[in-house]
Protein backbone atom coordinates (compact mmCIF):
# COMPACT_ATOMS: atom_id res chain seq x y z
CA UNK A 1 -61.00 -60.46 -21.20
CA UNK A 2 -58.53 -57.50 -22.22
CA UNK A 3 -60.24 -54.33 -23.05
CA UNK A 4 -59.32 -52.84 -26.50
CA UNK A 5 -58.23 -49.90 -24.38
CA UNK A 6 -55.73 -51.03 -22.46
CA UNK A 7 -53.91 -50.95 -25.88
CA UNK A 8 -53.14 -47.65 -26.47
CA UNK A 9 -53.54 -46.49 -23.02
CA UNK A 10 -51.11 -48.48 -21.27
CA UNK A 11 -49.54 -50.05 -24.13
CA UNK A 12 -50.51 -53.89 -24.68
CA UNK A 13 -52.12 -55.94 -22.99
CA UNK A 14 -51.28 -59.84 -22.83
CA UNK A 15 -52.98 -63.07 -21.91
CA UNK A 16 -50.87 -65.98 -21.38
CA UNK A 17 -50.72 -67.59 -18.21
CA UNK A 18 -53.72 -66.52 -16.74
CA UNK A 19 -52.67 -63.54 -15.54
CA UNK A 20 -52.62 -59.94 -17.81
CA UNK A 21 -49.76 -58.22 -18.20
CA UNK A 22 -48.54 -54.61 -20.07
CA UNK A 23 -45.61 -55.36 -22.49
CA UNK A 24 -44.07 -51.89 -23.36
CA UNK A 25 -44.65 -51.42 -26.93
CA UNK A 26 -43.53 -47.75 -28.82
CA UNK A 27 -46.48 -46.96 -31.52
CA UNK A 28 -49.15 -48.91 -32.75
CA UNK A 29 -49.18 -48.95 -36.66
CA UNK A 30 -51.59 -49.29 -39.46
CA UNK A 31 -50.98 -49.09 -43.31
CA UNK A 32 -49.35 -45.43 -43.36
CA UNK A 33 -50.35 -44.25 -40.01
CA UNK A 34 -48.25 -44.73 -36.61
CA UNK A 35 -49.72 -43.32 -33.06
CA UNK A 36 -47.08 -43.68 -30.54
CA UNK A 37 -48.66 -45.95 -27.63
CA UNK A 38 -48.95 -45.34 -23.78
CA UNK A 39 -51.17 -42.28 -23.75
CA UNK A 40 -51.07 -42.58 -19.81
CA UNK A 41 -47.07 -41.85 -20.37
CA UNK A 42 -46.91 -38.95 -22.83
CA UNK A 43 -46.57 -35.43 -21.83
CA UNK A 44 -48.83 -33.63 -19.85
CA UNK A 45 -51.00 -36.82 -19.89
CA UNK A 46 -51.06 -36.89 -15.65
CA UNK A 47 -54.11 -33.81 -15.56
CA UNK A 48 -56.37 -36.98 -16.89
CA UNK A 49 -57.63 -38.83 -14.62
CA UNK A 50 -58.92 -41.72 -16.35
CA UNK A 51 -60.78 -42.65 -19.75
CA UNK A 52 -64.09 -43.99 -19.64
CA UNK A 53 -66.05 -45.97 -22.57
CA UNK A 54 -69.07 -48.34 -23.21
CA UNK A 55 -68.82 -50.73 -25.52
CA UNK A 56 -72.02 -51.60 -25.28
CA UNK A 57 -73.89 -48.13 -24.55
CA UNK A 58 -75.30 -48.75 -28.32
CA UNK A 59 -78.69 -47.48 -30.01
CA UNK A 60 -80.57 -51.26 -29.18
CA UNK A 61 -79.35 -50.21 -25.29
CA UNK A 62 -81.22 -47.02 -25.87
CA UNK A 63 -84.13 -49.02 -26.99
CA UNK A 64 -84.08 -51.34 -24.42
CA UNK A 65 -84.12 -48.49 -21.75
CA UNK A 66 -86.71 -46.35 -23.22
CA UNK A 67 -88.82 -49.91 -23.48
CA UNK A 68 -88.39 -50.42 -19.84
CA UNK A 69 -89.16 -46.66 -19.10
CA UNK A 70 -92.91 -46.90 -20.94
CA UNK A 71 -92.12 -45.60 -24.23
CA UNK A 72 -92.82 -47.64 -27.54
CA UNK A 73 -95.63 -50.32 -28.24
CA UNK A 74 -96.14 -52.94 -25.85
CA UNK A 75 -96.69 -55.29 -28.98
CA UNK A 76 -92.62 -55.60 -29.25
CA UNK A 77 -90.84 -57.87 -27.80
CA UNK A 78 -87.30 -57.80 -27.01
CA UNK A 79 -84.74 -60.42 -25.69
CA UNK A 80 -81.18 -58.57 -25.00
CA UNK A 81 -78.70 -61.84 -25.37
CA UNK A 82 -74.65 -61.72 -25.46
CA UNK A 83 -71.59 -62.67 -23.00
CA UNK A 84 -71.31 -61.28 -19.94
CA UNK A 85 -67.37 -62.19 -17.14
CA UNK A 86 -67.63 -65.09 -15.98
CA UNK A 87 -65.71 -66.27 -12.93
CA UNK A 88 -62.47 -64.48 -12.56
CA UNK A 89 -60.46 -67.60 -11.74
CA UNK A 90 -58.23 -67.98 -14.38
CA UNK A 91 -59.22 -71.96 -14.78
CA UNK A 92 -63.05 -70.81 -14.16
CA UNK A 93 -64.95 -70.91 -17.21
CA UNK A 94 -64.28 -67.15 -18.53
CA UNK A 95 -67.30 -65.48 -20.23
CA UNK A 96 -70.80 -66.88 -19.98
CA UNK A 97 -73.13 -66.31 -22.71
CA UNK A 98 -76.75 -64.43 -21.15
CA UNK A 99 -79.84 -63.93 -22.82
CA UNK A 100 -82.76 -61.43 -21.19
CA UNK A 101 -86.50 -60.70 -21.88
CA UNK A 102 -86.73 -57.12 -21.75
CA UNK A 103 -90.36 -57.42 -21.97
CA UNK A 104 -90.73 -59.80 -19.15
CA UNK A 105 -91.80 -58.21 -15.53
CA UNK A 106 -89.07 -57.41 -13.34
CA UNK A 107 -86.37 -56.66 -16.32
CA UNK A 108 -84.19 -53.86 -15.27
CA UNK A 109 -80.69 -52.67 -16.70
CA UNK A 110 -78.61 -49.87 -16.08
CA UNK A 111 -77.29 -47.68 -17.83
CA UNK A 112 -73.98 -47.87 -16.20
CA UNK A 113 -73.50 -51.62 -17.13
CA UNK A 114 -70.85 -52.19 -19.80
CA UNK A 115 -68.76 -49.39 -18.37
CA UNK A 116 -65.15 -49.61 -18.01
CA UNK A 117 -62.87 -47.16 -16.80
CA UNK A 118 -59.25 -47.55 -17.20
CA UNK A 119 -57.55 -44.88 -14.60
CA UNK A 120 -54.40 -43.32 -15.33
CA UNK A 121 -51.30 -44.39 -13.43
CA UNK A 122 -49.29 -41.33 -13.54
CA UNK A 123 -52.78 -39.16 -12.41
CA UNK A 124 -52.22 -35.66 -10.38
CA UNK A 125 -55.93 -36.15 -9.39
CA UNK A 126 -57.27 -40.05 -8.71
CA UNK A 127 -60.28 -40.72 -10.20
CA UNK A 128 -61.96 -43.23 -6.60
CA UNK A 129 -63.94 -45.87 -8.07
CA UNK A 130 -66.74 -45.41 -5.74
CA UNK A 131 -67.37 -41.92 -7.48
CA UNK A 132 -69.04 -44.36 -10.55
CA UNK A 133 -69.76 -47.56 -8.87
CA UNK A 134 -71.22 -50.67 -11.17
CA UNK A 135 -68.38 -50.13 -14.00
CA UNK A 136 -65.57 -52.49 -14.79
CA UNK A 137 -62.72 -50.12 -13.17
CA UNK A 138 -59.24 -50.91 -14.64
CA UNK A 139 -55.71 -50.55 -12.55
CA UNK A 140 -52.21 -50.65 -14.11
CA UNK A 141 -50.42 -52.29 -11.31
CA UNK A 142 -46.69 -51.49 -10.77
CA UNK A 143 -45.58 -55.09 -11.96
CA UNK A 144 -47.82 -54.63 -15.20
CA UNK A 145 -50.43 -56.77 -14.54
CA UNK A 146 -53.54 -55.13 -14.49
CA UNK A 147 -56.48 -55.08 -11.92
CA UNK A 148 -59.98 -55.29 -12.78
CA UNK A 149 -62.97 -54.76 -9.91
CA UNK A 150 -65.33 -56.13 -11.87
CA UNK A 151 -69.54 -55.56 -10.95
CA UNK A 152 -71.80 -58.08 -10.42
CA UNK A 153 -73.27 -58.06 -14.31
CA UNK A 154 -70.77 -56.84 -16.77
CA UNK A 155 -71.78 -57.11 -20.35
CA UNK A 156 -68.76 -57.92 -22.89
CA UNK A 157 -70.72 -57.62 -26.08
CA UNK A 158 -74.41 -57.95 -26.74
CA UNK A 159 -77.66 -57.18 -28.62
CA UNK A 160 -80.93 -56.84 -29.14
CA UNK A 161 -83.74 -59.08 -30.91
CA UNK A 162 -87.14 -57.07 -31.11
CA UNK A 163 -89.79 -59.28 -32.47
CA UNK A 164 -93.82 -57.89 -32.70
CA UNK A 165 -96.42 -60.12 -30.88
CA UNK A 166 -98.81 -59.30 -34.32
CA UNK A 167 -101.84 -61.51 -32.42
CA UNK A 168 -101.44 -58.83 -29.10
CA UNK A 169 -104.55 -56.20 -29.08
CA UNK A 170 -103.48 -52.28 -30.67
CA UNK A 171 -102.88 -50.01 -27.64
C-alpha cells in the first residue's frame, strides 16, 4: 500500500505488477492550482533529511493512550479496529483488517505505530532508520521502486469505538 506521500515527494507512485515504482511526473494539479512534484528534487531540498507523518496519530489515538495510561472512567469501553500490512508478498493477502479491546488487560500501543518516514534520496545528512525504530521507513531505490522496512504492527487506517458499560459501579 502506496503512501499518499510518496506523491509529491518522489513524484508518483505506481502499483501494477506487484512491485512499486516512481513514474516521473512534473506538477500535480487541482482546479486552478499546480505544485510542481518531486520535493526531494527541487532546490536546496538535500539539507532535509526526510519527512515524517502519521496518518493515524489522530484525537481517538490520543484517547486510546491516555485510556491505557489511567486517565478517564473505567466505565468506557473502547475497541480500536481498522487494517493493518499484511504479508509483503505481492500474491500474499495485502492488508488484514484488526480489531483491539483497549480496555482489555494487556492492551498496549505505541505511539510510534502508524509512522512512516519517507527519507530523501538526494540527503547531505541520512536520516538511519534505527534513530526511530517501529515506523514504516520508506527508500527511493535507484531503479524507482521503492523500499519499505515495514514493523511488526503497522496500522493503515483505523478508529475508535468507545461504548459506556452503564451497569459498571461509579468510580
Amino acid at each position: 500500500m502506496a503512501c499518499a506521500g510518496t506523491r509529491a515527494l518522489y513524484a508518483d507512485a505506481v502499483i501494477g505488477d506487484g512491485t512499486r515504482r516512481i513514474e516521473r511526473i512534473r506538477e500535480h494539479t487541482y482546479e486552478i492550482w499546480q505544485e510542481l512534484s518531486y520535493f526531494f528534487g527541487l532546490p536546496e531540498a538535500e539539507n532535509v533529511s526526510a519527512v515524517m507523518l502519521n496518518p493515524v496519530g489522530t484525537i481517538p489515538k490520543f484517547n486510546r493512550m491516555g485510556f491505557v495510561a489511567g486517565f478517564g472512567d473505567r466505565r468506557l469501553k473502547m475497541t480500536h479496529a481498522g487494517v493493518r500490512r499484511g504479508e509483503i508478498d505481492p500474491d500474499g493477502p495485502g492488508p488484514l483488517p484488526f480489531s483491539r479491546d483497549v480496555h482489555a488487560p494487556g492492551y498496549s500501543e505505541e505511539w510510534i505505530a502508524g509512522t512512516v518516514i519517507l527519507h530523501n534520496p538526494n540527503a547531505r545528512v541520512r536520516l538511519e532508520p534505527e534513530m526511530i525504530p517501529g515506523a514504516n521507513h520508506e527508500f527511493l531505490q535507484l531503479d524507482g521502486s521503492i523500499l519499505s522496512l515495514l514493523p511488526h504492527f503497522q496500522p493503515y487506517s483505523s478508529g475508535t469505538v468507545i461504548t459506556l458499560d452503564e451497569d459498571a459501579p461509579l468510580p
